[in-house]
N, C-alpha and C. Protein backbone atom coordinates (compact mmCIF):
# COMPACT_ATOMS: atom_id res chain seq x y z
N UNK A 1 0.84 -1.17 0.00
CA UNK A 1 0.00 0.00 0.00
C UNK A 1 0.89 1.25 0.00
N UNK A 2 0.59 2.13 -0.73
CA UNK A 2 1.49 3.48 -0.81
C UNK A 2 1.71 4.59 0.17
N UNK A 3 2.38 4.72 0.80
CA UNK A 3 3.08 6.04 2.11
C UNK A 3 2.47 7.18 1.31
N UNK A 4 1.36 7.68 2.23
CA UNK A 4 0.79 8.97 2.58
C UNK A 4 1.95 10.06 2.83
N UNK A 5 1.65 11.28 2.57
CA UNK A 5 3.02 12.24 2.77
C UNK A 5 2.07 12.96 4.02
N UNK A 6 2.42 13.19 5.02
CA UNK A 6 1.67 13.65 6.27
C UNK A 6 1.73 15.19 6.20
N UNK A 7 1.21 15.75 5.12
CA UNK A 7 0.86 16.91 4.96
C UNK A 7 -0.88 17.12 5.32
N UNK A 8 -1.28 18.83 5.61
CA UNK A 8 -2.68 18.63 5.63
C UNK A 8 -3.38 18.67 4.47
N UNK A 9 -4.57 17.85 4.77
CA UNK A 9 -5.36 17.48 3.84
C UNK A 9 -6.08 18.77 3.03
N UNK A 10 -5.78 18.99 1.34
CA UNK A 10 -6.53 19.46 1.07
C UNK A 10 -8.25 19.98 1.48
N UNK A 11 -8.91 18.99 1.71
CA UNK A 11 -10.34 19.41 1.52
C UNK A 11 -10.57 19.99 3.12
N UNK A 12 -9.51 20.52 3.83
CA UNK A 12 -9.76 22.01 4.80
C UNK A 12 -10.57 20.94 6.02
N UNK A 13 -10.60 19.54 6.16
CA UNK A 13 -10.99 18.92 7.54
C UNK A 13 -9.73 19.60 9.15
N UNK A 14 -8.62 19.91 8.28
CA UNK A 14 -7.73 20.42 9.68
C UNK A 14 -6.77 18.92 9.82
N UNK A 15 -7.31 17.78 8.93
CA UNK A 15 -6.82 16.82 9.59
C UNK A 15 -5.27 16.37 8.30
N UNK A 16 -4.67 15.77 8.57
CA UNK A 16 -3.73 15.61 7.55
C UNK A 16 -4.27 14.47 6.52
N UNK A 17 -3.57 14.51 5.55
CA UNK A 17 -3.70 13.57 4.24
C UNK A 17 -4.19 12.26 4.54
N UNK A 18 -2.94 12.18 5.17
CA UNK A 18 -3.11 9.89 4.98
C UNK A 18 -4.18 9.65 5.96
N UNK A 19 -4.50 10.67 6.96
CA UNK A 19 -5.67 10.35 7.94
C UNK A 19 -7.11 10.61 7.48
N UNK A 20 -6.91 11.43 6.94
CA UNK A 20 -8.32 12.27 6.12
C UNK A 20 -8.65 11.52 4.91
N UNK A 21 -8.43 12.20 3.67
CA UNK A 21 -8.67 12.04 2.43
C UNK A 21 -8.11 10.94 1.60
N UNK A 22 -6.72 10.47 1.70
CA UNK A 22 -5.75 9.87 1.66
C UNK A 22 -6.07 8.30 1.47
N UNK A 23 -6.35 7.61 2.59
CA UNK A 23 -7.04 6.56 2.36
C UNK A 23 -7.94 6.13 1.44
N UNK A 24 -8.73 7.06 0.98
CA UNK A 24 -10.13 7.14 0.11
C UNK A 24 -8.89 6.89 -1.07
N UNK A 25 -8.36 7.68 -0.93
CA UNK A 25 -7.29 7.87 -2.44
C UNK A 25 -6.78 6.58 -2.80
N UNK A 26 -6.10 5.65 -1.77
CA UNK A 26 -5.31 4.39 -2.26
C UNK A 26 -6.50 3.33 -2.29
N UNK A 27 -7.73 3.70 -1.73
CA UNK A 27 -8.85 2.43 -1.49
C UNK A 27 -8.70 1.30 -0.26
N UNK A 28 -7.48 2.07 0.72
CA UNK A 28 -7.94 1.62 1.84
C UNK A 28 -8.98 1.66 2.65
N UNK A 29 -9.99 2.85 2.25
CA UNK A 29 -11.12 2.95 2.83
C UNK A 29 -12.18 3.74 1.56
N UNK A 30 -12.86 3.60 2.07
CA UNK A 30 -14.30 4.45 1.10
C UNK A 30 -15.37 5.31 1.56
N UNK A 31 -15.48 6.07 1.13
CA UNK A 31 -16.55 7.45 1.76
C UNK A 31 -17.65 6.40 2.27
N UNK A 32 -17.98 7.24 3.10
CA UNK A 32 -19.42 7.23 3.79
C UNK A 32 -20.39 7.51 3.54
N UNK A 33 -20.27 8.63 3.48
CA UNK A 33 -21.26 10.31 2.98
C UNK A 33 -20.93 10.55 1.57
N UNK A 34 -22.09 11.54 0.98
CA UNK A 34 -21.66 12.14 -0.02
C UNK A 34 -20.65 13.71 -0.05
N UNK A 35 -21.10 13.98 1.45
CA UNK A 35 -20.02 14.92 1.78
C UNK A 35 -18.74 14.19 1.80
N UNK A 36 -18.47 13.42 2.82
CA UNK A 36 -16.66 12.81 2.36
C UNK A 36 -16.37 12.56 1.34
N UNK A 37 -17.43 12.21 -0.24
CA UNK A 37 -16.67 11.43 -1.17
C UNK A 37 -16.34 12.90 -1.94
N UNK A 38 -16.90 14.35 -1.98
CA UNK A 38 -17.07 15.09 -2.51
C UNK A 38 -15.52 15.95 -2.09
N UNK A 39 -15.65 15.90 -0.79
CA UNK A 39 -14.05 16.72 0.22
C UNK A 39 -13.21 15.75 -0.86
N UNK A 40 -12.76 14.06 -0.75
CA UNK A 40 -12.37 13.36 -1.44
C UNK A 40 -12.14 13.97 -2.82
N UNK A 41 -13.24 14.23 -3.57
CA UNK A 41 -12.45 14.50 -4.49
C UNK A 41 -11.85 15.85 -4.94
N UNK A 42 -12.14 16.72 -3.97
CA UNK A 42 -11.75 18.17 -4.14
C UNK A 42 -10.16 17.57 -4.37
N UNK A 43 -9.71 17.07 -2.51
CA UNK A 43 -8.23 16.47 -2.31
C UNK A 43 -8.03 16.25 -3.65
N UNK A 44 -8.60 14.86 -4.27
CA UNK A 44 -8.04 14.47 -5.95
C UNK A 44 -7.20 15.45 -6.72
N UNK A 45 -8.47 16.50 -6.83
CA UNK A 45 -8.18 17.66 -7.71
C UNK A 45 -6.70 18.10 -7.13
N UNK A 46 -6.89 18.32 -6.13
CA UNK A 46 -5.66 19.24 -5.38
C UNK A 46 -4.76 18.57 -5.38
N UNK A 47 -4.53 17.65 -5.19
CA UNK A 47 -3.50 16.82 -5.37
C UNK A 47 -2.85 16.04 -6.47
N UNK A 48 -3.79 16.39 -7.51
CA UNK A 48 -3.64 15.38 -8.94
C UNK A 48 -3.66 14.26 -9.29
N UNK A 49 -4.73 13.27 -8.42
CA UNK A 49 -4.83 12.17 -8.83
C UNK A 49 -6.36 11.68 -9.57
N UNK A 50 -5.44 11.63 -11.05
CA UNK A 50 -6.89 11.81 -11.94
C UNK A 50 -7.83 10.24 -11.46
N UNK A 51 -6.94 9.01 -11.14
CA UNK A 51 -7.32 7.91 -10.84
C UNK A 51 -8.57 7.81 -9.98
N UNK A 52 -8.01 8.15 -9.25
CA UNK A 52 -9.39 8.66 -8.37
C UNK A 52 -10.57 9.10 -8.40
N UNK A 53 -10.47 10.62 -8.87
CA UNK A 53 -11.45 10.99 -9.82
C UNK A 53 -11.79 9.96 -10.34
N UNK A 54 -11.54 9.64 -11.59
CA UNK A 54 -11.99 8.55 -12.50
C UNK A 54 -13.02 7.64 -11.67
N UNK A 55 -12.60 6.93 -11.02
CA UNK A 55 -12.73 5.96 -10.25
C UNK A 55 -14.36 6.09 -9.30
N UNK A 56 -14.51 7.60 -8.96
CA UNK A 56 -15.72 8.04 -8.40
C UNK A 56 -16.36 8.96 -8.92
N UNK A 57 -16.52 8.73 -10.03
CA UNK A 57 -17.00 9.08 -10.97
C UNK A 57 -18.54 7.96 -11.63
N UNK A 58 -19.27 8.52 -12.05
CA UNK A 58 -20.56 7.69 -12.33
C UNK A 58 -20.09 7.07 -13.87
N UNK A 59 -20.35 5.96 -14.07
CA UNK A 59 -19.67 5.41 -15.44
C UNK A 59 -20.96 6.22 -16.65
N UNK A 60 -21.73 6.41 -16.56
CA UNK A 60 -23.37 7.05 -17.37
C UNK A 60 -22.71 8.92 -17.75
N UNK A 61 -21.96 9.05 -16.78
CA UNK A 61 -21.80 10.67 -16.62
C UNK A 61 -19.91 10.89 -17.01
N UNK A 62 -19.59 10.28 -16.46
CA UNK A 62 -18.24 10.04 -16.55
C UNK A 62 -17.30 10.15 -18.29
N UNK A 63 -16.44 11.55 -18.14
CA UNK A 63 -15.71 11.85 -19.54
C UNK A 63 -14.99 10.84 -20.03
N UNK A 64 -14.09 10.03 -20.81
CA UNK A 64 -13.67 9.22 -21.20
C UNK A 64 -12.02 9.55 -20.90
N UNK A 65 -11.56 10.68 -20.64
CA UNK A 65 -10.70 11.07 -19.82
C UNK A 65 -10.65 12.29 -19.26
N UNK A 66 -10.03 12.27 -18.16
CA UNK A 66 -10.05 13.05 -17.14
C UNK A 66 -8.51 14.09 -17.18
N UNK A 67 -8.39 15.53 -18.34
CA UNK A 67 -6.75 15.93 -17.81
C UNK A 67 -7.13 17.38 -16.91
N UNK A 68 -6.36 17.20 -15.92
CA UNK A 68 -6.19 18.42 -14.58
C UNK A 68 -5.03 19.10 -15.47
N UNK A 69 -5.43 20.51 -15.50
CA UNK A 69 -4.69 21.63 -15.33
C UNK A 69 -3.35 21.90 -14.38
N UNK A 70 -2.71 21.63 -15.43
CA UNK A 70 -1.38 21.68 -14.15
C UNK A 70 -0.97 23.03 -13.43
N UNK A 71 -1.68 24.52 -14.53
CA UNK A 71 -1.22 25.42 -13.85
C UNK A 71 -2.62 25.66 -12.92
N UNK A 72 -3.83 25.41 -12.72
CA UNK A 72 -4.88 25.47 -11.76
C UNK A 72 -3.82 25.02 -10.43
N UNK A 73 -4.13 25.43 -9.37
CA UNK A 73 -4.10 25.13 -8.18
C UNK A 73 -5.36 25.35 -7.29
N UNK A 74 -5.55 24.51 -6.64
CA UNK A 74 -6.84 24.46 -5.72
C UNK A 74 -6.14 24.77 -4.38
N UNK A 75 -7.06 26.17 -3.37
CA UNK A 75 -6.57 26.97 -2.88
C UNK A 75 -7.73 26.63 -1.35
N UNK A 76 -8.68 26.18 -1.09
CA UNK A 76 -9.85 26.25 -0.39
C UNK A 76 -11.29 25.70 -0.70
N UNK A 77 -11.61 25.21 0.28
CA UNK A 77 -13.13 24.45 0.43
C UNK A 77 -13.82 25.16 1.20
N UNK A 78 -15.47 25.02 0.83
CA UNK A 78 -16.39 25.73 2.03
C UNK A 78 -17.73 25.03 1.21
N UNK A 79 -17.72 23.63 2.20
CA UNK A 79 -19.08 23.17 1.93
C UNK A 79 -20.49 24.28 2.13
N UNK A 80 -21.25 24.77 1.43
CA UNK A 80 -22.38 25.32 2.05
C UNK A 80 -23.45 24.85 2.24
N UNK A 81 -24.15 23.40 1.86
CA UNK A 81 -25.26 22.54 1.99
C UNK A 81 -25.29 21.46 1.34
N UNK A 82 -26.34 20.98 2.53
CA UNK A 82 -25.89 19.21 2.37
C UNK A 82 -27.10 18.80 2.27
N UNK A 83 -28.20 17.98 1.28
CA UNK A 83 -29.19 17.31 1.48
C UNK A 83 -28.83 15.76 1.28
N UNK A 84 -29.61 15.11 1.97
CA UNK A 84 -28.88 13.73 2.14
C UNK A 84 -27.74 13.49 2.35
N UNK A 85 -27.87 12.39 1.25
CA UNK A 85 -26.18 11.56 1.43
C UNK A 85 -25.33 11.10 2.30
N UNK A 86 -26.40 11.11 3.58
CA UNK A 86 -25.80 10.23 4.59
C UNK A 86 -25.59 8.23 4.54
N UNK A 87 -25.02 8.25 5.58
CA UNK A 87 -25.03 6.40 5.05
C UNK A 87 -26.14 5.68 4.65
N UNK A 88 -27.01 6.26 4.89
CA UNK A 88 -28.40 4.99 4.90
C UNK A 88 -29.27 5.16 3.44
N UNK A 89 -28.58 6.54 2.79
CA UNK A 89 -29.19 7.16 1.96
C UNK A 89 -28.76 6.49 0.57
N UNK A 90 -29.81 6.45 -0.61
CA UNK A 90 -29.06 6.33 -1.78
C UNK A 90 -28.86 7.60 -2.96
N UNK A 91 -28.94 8.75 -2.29
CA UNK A 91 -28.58 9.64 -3.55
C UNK A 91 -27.95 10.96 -1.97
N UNK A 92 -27.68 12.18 -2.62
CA UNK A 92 -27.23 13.07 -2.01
C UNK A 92 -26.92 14.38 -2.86
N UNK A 93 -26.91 15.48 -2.09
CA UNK A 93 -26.43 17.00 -2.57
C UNK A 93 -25.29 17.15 -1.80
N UNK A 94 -24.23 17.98 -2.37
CA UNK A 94 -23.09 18.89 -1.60
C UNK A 94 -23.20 20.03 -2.67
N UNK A 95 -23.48 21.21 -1.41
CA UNK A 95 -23.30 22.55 -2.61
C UNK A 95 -21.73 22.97 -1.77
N UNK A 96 -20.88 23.58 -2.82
CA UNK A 96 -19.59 24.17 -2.46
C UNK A 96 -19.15 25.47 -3.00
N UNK A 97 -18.15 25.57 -2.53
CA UNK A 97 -17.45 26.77 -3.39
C UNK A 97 -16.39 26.54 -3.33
N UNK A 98 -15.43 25.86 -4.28
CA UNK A 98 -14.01 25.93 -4.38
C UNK A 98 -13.11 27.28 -4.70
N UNK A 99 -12.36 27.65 -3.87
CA UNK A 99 -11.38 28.35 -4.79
C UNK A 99 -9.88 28.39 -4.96
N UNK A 100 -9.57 28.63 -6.32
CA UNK A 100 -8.56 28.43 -7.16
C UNK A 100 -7.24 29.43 -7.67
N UNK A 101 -6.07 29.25 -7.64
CA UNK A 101 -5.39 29.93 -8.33
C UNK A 101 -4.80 29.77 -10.06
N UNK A 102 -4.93 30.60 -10.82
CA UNK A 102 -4.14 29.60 -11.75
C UNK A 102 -3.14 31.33 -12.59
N UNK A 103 -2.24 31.12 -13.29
CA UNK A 103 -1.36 32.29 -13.99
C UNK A 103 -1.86 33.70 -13.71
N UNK A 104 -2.93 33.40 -14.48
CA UNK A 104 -4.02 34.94 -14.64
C UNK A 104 -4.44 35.46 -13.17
N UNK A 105 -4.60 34.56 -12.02
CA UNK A 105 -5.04 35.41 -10.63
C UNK A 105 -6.34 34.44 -9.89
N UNK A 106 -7.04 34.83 -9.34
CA UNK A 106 -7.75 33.97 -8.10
C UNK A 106 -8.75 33.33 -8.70
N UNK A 107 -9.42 32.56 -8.49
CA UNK A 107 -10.88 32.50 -9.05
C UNK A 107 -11.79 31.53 -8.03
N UNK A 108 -12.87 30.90 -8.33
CA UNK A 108 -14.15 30.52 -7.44
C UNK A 108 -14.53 29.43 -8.46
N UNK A 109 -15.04 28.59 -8.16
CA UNK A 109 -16.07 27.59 -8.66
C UNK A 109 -17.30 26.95 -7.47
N UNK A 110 -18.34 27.55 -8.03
CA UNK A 110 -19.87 27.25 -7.01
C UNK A 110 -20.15 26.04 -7.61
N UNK A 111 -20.83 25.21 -7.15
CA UNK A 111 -21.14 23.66 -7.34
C UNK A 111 -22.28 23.22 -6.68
N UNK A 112 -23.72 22.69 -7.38
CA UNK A 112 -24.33 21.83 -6.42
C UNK A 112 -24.31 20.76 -7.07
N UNK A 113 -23.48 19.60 -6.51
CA UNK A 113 -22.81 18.07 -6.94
C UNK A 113 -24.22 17.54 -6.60
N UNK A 114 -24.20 16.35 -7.78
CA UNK A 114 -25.59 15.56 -6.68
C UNK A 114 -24.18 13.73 -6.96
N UNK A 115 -24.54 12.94 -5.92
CA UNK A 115 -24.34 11.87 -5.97
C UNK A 115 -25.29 10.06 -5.71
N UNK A 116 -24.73 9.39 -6.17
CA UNK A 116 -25.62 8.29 -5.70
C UNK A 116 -24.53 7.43 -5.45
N UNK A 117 -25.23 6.01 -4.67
CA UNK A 117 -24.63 5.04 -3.98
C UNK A 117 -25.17 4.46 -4.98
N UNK A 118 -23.71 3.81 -5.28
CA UNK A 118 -24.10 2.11 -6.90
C UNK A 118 -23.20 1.30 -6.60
N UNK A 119 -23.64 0.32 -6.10
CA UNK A 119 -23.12 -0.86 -5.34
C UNK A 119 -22.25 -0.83 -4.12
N UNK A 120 -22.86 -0.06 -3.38
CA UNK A 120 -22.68 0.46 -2.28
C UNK A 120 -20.90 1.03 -1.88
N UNK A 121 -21.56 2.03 -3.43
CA UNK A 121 -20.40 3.00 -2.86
C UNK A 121 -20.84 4.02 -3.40
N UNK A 122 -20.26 5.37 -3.31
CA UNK A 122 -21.04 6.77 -2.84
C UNK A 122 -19.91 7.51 -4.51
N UNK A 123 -20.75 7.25 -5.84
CA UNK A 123 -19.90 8.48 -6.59
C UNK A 123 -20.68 9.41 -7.33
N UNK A 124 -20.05 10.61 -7.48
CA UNK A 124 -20.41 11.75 -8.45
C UNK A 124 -20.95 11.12 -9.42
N UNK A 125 -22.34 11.91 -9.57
CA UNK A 125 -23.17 11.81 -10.88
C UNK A 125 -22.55 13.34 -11.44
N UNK A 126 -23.36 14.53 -11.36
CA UNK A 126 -22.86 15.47 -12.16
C UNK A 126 -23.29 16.80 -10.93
N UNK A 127 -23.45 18.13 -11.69
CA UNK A 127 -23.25 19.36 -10.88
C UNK A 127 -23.54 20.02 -11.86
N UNK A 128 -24.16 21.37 -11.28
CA UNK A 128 -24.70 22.47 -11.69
C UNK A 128 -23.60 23.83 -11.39
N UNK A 129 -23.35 24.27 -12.07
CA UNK A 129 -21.95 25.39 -11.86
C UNK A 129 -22.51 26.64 -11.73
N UNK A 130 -22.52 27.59 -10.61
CA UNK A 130 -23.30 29.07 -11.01
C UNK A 130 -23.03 29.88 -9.76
């Protein structure tokens, strides 16, 4: 299994990588919520692991490849609402606001993600951007 770098975790829990997000990443463990799989994949983003992404991703919705912007940097999370997507649930909302740096200067991305549980695991269907 692959050594976590004990930095903090992108998706702003306070908690570090290999404890937080990290796990989700190698598939030592798997979201719960549709909020963790969503923090999850912010981390992805932030960290560059398109695999992942990929991976929790809805196969119906899902691009045929996935390339991250190498000059984007992901800068901050701020979940703002959550319907469902707790464990017992089979679909869910996370609305967010990411924000970003990239050459040109700061920027924002608003999001209400919806997800579902398909074979009892928790991935991104799609999102509304605005």
């Amino acid at each position: 299994m692959p050594v976590l770098p004990p930095q903090p975790c992108p998706c702003g829990s306070g908690d570090r990588l290999d404890r937080c997000c990290g796990p989700l990443h190698i598939g030592a463990e798997r979201a719960t919520t549709a909020e963790q799989l969503m923090r999850s994949r912010y981390s992805a983003y932030a960290v560059g692991d398109e695999d992942y992404l990929h991976r929790t991703w809805h196969p119906r919705t899902r691009p045929d490849r996935i390339d991250l912007d190498p000059d984007l940097g992901w800068e901050g999370l701020e979940v703002t609402e959550l319907v469902a997507g707790e464990e017992g649930d089979d679909t869910g909302m996370v609305a967010f606001t990411a924000r970003y740096r990239t050459p040109d200067g700061p920027g924002q991305l608003t999001e209400r993600s919806r997800f579902e549980r398909r074979g009892g695991r928790w991935v991104y269907v799609d999102g509304d951007v605005g």
